[in-house]
C-alpha atoms as a PDB file:
ATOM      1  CA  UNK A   1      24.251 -73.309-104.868  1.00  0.00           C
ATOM      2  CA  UNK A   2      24.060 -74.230-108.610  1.00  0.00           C
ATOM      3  CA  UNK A   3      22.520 -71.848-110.904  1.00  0.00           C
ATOM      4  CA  UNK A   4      21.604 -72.062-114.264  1.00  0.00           C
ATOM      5  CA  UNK A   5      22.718 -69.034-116.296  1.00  0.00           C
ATOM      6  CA  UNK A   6      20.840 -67.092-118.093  1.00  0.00           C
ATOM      7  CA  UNK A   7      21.212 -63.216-119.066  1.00  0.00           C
ATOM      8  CA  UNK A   8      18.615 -60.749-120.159  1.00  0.00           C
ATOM      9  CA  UNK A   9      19.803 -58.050-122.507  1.00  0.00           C
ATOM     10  CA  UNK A  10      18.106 -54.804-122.122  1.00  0.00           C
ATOM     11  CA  UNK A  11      18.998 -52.459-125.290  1.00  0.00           C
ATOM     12  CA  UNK A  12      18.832 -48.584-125.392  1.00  0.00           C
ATOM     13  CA  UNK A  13      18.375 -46.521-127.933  1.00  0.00           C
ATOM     14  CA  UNK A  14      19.726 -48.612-131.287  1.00  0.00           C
ATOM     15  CA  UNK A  15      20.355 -51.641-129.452  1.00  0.00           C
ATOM     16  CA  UNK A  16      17.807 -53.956-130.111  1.00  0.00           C
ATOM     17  CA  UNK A  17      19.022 -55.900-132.878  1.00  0.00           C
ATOM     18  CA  UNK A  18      17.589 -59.784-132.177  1.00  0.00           C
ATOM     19  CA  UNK A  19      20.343 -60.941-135.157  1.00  0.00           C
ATOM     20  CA  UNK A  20      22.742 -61.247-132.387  1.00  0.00           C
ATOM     21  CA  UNK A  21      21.169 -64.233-131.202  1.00  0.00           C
ATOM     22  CA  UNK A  22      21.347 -67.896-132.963  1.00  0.00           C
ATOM     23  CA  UNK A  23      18.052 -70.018-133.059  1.00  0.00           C
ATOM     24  CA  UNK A  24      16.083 -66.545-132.011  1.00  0.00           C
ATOM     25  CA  UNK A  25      12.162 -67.228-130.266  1.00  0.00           C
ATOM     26  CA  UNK A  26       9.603 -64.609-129.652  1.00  0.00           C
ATOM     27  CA  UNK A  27       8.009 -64.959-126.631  1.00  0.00           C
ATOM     28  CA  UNK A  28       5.046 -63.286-125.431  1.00  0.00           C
ATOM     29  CA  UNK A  29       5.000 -62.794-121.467  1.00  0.00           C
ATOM     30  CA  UNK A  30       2.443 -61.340-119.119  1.00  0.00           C
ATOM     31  CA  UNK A  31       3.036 -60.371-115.345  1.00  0.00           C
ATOM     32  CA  UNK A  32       1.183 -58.667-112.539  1.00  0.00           C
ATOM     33  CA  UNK A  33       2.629 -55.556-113.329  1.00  0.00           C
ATOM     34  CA  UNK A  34       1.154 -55.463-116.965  1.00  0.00           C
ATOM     35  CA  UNK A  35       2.937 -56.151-120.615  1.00  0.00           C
ATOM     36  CA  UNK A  36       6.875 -55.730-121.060  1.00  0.00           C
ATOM     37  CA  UNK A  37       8.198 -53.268-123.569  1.00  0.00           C
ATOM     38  CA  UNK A  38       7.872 -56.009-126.226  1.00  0.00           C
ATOM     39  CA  UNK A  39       7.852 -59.724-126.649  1.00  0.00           C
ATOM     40  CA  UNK A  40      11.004 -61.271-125.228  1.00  0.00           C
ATOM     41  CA  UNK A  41      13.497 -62.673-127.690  1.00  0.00           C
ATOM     42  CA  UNK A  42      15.044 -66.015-126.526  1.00  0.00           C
ATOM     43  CA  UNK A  43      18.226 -67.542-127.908  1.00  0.00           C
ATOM     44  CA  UNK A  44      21.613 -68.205-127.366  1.00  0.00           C
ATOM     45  CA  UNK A  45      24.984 -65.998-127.707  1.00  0.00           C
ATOM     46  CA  UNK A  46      27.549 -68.316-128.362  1.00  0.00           C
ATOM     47  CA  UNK A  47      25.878 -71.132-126.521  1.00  0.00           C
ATOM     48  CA  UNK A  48      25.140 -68.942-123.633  1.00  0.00           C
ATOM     49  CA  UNK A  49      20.607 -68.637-123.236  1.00  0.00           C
ATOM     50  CA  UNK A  50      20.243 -65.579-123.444  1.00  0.00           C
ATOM     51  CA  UNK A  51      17.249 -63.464-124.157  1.00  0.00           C
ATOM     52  CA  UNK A  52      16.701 -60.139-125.413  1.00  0.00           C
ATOM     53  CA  UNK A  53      14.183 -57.026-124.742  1.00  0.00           C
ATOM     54  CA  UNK A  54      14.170 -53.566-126.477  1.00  0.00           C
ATOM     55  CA  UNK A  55      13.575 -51.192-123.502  1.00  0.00           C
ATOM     56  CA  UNK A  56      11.864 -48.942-125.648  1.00  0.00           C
ATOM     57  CA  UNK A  57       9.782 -51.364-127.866  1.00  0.00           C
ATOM     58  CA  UNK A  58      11.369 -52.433-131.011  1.00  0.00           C
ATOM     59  CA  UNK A  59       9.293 -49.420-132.787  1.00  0.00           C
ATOM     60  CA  UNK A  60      11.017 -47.090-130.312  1.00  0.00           C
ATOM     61  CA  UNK A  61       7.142 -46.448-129.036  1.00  0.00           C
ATOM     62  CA  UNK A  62       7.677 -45.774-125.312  1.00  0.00           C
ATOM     63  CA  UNK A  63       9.113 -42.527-123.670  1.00  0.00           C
ATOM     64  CA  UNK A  64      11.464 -43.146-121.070  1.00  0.00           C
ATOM     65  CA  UNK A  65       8.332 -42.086-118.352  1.00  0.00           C
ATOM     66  CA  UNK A  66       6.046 -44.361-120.235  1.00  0.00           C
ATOM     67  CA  UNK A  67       8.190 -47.527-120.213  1.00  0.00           C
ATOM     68  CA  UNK A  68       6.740 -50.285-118.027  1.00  0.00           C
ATOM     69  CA  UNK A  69       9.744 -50.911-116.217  1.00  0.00           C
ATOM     70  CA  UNK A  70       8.229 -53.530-113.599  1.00  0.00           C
ATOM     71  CA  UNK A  71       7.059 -55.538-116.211  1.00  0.00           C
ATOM     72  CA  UNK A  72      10.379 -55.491-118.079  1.00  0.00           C
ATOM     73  CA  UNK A  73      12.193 -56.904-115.570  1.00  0.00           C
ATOM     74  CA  UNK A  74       9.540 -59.045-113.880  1.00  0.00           C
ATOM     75  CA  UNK A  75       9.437 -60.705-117.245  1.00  0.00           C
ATOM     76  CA  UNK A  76      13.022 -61.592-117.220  1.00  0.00           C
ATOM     77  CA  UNK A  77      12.911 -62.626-114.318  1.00  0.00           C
ATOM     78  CA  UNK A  78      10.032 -65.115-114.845  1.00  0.00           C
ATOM     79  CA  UNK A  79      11.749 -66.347-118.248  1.00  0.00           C
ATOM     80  CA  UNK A  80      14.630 -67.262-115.586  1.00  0.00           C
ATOM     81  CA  UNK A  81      17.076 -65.113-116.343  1.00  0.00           C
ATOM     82  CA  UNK A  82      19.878 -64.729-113.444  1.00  0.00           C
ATOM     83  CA  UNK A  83      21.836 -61.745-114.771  1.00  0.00           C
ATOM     84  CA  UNK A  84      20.490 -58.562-117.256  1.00  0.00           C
ATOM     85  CA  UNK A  85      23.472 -56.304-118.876  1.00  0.00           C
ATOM     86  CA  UNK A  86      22.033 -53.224-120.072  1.00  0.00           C
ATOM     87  CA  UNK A  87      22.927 -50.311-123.111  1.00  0.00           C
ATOM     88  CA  UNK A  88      22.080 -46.757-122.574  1.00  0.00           C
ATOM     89  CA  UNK A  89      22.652 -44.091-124.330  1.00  0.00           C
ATOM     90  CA  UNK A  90      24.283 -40.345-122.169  1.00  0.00           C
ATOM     91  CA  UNK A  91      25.104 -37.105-122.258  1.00  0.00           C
ATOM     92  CA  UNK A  92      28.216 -36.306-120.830  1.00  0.00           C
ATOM     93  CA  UNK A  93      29.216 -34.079-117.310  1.00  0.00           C
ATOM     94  CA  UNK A  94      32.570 -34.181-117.520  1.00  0.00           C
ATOM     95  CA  UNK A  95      35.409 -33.083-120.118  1.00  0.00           C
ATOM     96  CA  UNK A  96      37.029 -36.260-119.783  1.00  0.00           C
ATOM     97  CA  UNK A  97      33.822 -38.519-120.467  1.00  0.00           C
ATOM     98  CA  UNK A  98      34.241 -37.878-124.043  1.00  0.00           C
ATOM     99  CA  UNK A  99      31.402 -39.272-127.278  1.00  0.00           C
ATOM    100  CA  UNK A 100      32.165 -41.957-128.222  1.00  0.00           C
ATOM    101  CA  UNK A 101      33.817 -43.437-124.533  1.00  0.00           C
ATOM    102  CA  UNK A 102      32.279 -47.071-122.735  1.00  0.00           C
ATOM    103  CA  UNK A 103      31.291 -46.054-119.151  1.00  0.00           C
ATOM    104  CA  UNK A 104      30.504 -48.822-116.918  1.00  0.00           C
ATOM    105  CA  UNK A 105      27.992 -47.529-114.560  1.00  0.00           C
ATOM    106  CA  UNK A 106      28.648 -47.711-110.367  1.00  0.00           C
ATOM    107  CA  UNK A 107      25.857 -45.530-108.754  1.00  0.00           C
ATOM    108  CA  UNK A 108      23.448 -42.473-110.331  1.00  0.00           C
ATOM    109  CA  UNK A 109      21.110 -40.167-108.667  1.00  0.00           C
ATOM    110  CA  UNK A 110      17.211 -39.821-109.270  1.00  0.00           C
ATOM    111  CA  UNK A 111      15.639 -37.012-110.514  1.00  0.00           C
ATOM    112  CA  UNK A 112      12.784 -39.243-111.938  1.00  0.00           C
ATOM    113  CA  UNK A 113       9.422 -38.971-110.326  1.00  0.00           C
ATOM    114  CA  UNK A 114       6.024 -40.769-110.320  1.00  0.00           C
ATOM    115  CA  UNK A 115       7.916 -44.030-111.949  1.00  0.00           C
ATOM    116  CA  UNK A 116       6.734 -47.256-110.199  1.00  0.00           C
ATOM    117  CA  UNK A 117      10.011 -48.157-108.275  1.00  0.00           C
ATOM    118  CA  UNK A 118       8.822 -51.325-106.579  1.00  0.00           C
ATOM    119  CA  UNK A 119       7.271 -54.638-107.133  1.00  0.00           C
ATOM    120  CA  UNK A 120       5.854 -54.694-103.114  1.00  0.00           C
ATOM    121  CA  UNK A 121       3.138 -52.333-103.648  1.00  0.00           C
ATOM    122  CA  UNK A 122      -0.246 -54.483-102.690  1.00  0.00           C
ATOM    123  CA  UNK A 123      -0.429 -55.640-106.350  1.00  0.00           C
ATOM    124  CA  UNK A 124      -2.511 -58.453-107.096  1.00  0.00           C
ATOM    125  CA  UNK A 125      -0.435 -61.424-107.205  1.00  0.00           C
ATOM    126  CA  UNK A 126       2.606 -59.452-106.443  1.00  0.00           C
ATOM    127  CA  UNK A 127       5.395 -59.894-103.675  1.00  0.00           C
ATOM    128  CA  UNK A 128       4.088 -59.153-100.244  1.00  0.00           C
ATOM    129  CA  UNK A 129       5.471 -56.804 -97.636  1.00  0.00           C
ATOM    130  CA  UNK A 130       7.031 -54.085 -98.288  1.00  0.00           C
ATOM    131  CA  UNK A 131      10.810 -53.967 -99.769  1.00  0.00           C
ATOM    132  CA  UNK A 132      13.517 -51.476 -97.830  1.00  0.00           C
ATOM    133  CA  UNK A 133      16.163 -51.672-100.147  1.00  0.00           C
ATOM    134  CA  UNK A 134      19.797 -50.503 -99.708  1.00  0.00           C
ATOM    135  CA  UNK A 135      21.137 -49.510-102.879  1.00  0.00           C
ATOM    136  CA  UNK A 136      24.966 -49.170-101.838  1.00  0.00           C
ATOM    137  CA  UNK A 137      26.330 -50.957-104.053  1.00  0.00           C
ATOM    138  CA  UNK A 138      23.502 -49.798-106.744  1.00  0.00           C
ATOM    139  CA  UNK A 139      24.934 -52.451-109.363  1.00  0.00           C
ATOM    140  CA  UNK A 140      26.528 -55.784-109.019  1.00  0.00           C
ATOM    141  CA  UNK A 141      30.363 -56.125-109.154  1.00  0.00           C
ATOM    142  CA  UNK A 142      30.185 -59.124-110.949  1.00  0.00           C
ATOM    143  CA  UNK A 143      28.460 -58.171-114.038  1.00  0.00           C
ATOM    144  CA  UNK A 144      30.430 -54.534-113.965  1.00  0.00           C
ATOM    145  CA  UNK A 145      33.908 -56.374-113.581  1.00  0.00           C
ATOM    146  CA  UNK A 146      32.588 -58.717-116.670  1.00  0.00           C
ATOM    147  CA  UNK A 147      31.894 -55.647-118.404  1.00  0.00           C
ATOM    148  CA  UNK A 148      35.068 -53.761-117.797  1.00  0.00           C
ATOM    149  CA  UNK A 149      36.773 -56.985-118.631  1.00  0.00           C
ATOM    150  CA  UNK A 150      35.093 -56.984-121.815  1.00  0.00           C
ATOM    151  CA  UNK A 151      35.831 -53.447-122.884  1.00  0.00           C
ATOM    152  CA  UNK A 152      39.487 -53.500-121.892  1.00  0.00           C
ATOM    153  CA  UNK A 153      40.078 -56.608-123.944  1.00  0.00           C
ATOM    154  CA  UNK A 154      38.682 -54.782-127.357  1.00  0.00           C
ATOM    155  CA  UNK A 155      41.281 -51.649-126.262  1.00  0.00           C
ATOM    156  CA  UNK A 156      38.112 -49.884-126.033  1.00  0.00           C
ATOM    157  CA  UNK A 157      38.165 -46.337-124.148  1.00  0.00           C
ATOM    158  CA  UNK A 158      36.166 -47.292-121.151  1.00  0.00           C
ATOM    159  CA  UNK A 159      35.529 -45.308-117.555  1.00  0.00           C
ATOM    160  CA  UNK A 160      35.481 -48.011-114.792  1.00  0.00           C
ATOM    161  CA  UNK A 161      33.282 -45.669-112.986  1.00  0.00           C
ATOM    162  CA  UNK A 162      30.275 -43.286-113.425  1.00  0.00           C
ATOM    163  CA  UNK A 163      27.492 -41.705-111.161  1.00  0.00           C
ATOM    164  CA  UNK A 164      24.592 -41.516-114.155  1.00  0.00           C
ATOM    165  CA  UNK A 165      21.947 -38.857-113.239  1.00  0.00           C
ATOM    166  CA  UNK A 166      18.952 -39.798-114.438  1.00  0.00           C
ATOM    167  CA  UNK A 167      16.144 -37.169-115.463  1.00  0.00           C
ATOM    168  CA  UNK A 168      12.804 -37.614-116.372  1.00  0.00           C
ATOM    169  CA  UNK A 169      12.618 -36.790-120.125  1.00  0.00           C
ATOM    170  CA  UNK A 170      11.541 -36.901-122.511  1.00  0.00           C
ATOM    171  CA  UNK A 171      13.052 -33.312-122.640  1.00  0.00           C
ATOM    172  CA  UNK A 172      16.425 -32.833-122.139  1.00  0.00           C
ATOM    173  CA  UNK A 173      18.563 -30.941-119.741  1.00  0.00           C
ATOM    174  CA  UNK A 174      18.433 -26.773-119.460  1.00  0.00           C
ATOM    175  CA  UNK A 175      21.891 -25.310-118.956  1.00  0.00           C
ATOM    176  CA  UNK A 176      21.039 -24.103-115.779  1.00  0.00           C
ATOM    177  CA  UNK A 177      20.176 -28.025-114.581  1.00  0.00           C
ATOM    178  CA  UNK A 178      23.483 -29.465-116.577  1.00  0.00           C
ATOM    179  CA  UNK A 179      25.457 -27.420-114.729  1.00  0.00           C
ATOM    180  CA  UNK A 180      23.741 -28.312-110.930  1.00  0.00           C
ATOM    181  CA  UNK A 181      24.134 -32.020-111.876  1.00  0.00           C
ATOM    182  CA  UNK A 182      27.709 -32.011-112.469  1.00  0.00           C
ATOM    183  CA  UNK A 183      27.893 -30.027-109.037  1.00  0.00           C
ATOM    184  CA  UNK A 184      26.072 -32.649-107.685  1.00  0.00           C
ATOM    185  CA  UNK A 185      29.301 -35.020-108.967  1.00  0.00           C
ATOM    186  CA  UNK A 186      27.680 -36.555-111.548  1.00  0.00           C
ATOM    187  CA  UNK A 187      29.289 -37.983-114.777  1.00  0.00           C
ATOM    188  CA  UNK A 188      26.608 -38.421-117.414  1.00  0.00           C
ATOM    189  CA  UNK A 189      23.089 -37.920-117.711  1.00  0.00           C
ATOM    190  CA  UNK A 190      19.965 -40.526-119.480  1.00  0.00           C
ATOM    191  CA  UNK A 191      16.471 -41.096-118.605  1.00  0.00           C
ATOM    192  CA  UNK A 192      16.450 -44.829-118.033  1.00  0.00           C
ATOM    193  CA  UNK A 193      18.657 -46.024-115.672  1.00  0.00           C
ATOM    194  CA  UNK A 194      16.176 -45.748-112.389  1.00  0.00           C
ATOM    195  CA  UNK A 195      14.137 -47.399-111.612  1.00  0.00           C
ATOM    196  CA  UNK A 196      15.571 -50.603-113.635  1.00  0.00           C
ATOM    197  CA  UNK A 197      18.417 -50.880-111.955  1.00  0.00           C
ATOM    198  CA  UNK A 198      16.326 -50.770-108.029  1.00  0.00           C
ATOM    199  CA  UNK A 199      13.689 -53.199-109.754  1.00  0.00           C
ATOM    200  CA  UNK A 200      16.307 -55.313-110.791  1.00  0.00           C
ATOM    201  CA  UNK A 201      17.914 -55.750-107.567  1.00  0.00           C
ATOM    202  CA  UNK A 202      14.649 -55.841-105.652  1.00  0.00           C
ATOM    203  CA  UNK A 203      14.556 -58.759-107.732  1.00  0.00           C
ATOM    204  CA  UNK A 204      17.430 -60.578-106.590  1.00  0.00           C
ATOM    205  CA  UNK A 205      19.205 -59.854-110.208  1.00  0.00           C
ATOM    206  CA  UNK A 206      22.801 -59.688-111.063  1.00  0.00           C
ATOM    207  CA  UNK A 207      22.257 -56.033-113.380  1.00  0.00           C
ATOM    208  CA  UNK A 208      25.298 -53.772-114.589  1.00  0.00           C
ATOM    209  CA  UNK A 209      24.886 -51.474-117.739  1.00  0.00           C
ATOM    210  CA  UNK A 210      27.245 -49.799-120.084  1.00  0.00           C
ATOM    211  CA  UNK A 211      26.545 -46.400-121.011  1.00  0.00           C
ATOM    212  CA  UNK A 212      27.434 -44.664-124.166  1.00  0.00           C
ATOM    213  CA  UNK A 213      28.302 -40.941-123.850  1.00  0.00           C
ATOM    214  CA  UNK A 214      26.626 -39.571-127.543  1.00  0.00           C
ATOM    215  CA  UNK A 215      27.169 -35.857-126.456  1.00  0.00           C
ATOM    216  CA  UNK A 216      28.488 -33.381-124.358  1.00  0.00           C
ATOM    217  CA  UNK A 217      24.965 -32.024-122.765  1.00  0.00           C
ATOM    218  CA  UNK A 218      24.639 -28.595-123.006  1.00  0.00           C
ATOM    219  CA  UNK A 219      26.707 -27.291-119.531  1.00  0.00           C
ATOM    220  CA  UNK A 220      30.019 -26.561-121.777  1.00  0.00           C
ATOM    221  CA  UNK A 221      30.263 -23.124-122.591  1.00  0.00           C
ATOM    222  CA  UNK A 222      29.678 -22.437-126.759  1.00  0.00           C
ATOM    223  CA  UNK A 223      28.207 -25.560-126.599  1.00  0.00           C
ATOM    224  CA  UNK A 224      25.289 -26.349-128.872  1.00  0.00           C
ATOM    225  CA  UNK A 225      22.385 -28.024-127.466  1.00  0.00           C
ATOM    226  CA  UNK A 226      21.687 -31.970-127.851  1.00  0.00           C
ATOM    227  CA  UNK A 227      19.567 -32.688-130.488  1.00  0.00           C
ATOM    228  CA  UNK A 228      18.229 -35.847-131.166  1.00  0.00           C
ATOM    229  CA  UNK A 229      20.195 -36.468-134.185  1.00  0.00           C
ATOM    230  CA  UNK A 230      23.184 -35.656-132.890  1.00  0.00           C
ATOM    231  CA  UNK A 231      22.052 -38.278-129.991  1.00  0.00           C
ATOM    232  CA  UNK A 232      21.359 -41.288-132.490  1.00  0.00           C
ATOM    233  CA  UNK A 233      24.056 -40.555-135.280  1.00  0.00           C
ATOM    234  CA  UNK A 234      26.780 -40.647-132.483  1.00  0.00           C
ATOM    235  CA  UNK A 235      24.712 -43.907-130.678  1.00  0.00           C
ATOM    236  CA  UNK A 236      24.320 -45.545-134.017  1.00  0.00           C
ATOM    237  CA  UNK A 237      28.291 -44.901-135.149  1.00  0.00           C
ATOM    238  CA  UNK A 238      29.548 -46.681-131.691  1.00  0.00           C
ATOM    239  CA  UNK A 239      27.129 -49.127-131.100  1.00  0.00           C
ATOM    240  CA  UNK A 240      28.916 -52.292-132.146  1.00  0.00           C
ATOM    241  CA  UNK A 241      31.267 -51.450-129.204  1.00  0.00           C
ATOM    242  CA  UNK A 242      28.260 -52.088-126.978  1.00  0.00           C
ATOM    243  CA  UNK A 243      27.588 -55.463-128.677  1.00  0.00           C
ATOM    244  CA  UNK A 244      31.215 -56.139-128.426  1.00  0.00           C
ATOM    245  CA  UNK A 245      30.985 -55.897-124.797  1.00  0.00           C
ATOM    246  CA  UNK A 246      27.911 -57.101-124.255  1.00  0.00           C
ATOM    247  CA  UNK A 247      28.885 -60.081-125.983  1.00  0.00           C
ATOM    248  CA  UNK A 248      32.016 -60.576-124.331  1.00  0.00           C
ATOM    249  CA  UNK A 249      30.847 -59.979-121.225  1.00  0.00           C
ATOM    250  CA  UNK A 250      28.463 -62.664-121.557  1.00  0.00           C
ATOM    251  CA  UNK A 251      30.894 -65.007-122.086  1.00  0.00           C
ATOM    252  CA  UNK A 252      32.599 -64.558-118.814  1.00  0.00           C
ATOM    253  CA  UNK A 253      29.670 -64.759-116.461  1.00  0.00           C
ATOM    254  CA  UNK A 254      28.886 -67.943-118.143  1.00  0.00           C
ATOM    255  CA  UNK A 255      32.222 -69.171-117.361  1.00  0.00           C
ATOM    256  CA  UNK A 256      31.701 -68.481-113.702  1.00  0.00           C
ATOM    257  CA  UNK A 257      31.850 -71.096-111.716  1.00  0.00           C
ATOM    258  CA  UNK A 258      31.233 -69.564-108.432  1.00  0.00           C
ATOM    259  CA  UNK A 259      27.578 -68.011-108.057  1.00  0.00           C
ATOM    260  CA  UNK A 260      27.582 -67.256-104.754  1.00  0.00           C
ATOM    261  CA  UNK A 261      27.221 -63.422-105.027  1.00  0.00           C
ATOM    262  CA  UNK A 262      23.663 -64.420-107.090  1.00  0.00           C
ATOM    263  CA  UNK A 263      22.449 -66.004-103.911  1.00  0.00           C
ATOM    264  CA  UNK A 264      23.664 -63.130-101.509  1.00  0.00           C
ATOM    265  CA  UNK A 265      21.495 -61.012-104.276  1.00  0.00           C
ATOM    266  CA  UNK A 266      18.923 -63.060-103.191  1.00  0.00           C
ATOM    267  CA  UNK A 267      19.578 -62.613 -99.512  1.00  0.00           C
ATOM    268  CA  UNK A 268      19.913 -58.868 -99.414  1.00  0.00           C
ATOM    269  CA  UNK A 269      16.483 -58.971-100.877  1.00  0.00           C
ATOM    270  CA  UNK A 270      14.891 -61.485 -98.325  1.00  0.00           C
ATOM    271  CA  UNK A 271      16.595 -59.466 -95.532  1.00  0.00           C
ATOM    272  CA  UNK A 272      15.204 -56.172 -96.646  1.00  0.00           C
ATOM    273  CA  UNK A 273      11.260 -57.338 -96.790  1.00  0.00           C
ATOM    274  CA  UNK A 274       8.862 -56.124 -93.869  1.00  0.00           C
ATOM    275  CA  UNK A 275       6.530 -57.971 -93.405  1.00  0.00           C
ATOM    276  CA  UNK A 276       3.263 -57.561 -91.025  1.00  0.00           C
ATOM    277  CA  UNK A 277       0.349 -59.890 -89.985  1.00  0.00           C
END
């Protein structure tokens, strides 16, 4: 099956920079689910259509809780995008996940609650049924090996691998839960990883997302606690290595010529959907 490619961009914290794109186009997009984050900026990366959303709103306006994740990536989806690469910014579990290191994200663990998690809820003009999802693999292969690809070509310092667990915020971590979530095995910590990745592969999306450790948490011991400076001075220093990769990475999916893996997306979705008359 042919597909045409296109790839939302979802941008963390201080990556939501439109200037990336050439001939950029704001786009305003309504769903079922309610208003994305922001209008949707539509362009091209090198010739590749891409298109562009800050997660948070470009004004930074939306705690990771209040973010309207459904709509987010319903949006995409409706703009007829076939891949998203995502930024985030994370706190680190591990001594060896160090500031300043390129994780590409494989699976995380939820301590998020209350966050609308599925499109096949009875909403008006929604998807019908109801979705039972497996999330093993959580992200797609393809868009992580792009990533990976990408990072390793810039020499960057880059973790093929990382379970992200993601908290509810806005607050961060105490010491006492830094220290469980690293027992639990995980390797960094952010607030916005679920549900977007489950939407976005309940919507038959390619999704992977690099993660930029900005800190060490607070589990080390003399360590002092994140602050939100710290958080964005270390984000904003490293950033262009996201770009870098995003970019890059970008580049290679376009210059796939096999899709099938977007169709088996597609599939696993179809094949997960329970329907009743």
């Amino acid at each position: 099956m042919e597909y045409d490619i296109k790839i939302g961009i979802i941008g963390g914290s201080g990556f939501d920079d439109p200037t990336l794109f050439e001939n950029p186009v704001e786009k305003d997009v309504t769903t079922p689910f309610g208003n994305p984050s922001d209008v949707l900026i539509e362009g091209t990366i090198k010739g590749v259509p891409c298109v562009i959303l800050a997660r948070h709103g470009r004004k930074h306006q939306y705690q990771p809780s209040d973010v309207n994740y459904r709509a987010n990536i319903w949006a995409l989806k409706e703009i007829g995008c076939t891949h998203i690469l995502a930024t985030t910014a994370t706190g680190s579990l591990r001594e060896e996940y160090k500031p300043g290191d390129l994780v590409i994200l494989d699976d995380f663990i939820d301590r998020t609650w209350g966050r609308k998690c599925t499109f096949y809820d009875r909403t008006e003009n929604g998807p019908k049924g109801v979705c039972h999802l497996p999330m093993r693999p959580a992200f797609c292969e393809k868009a992580r090996n792009a990533l990976l690809t990408a990072a390793r070509s810039k020499g960057y310092s880059c973790h093929e691998t990382g379970t992200a667990v993601v908290i509810q915020g806005p607050r961060f971590s105490s010491k006492a839960e830094s220290l469980m979530h690293r027992q639990w095995g995980g390797h960094l910590v952010n607030m916005t990883t679920v549900p977007e990745v489950v939407l976005a592969k309940e919507a038959g999306l390619s999704y992977a997302a690099v993660a930029l450790v900005t800190d060490y948490d607070c589990w080390r011991e003399n360590e002092v606690s994140v602050s939100v400076s710290e958080v964005l001075a270390m984000f904003s220093k490293n950033v262009k290595k996201a770009a870098d990769v995003i970019i890059d990475a970008v580049q290679i999916l376009a210059a796939e010529t096999q899709h099938d893996y977007l169709a088996a997306h597609k599939e696993q979705v179809s094949n997960a959907i329970m329907l009743k008359d």
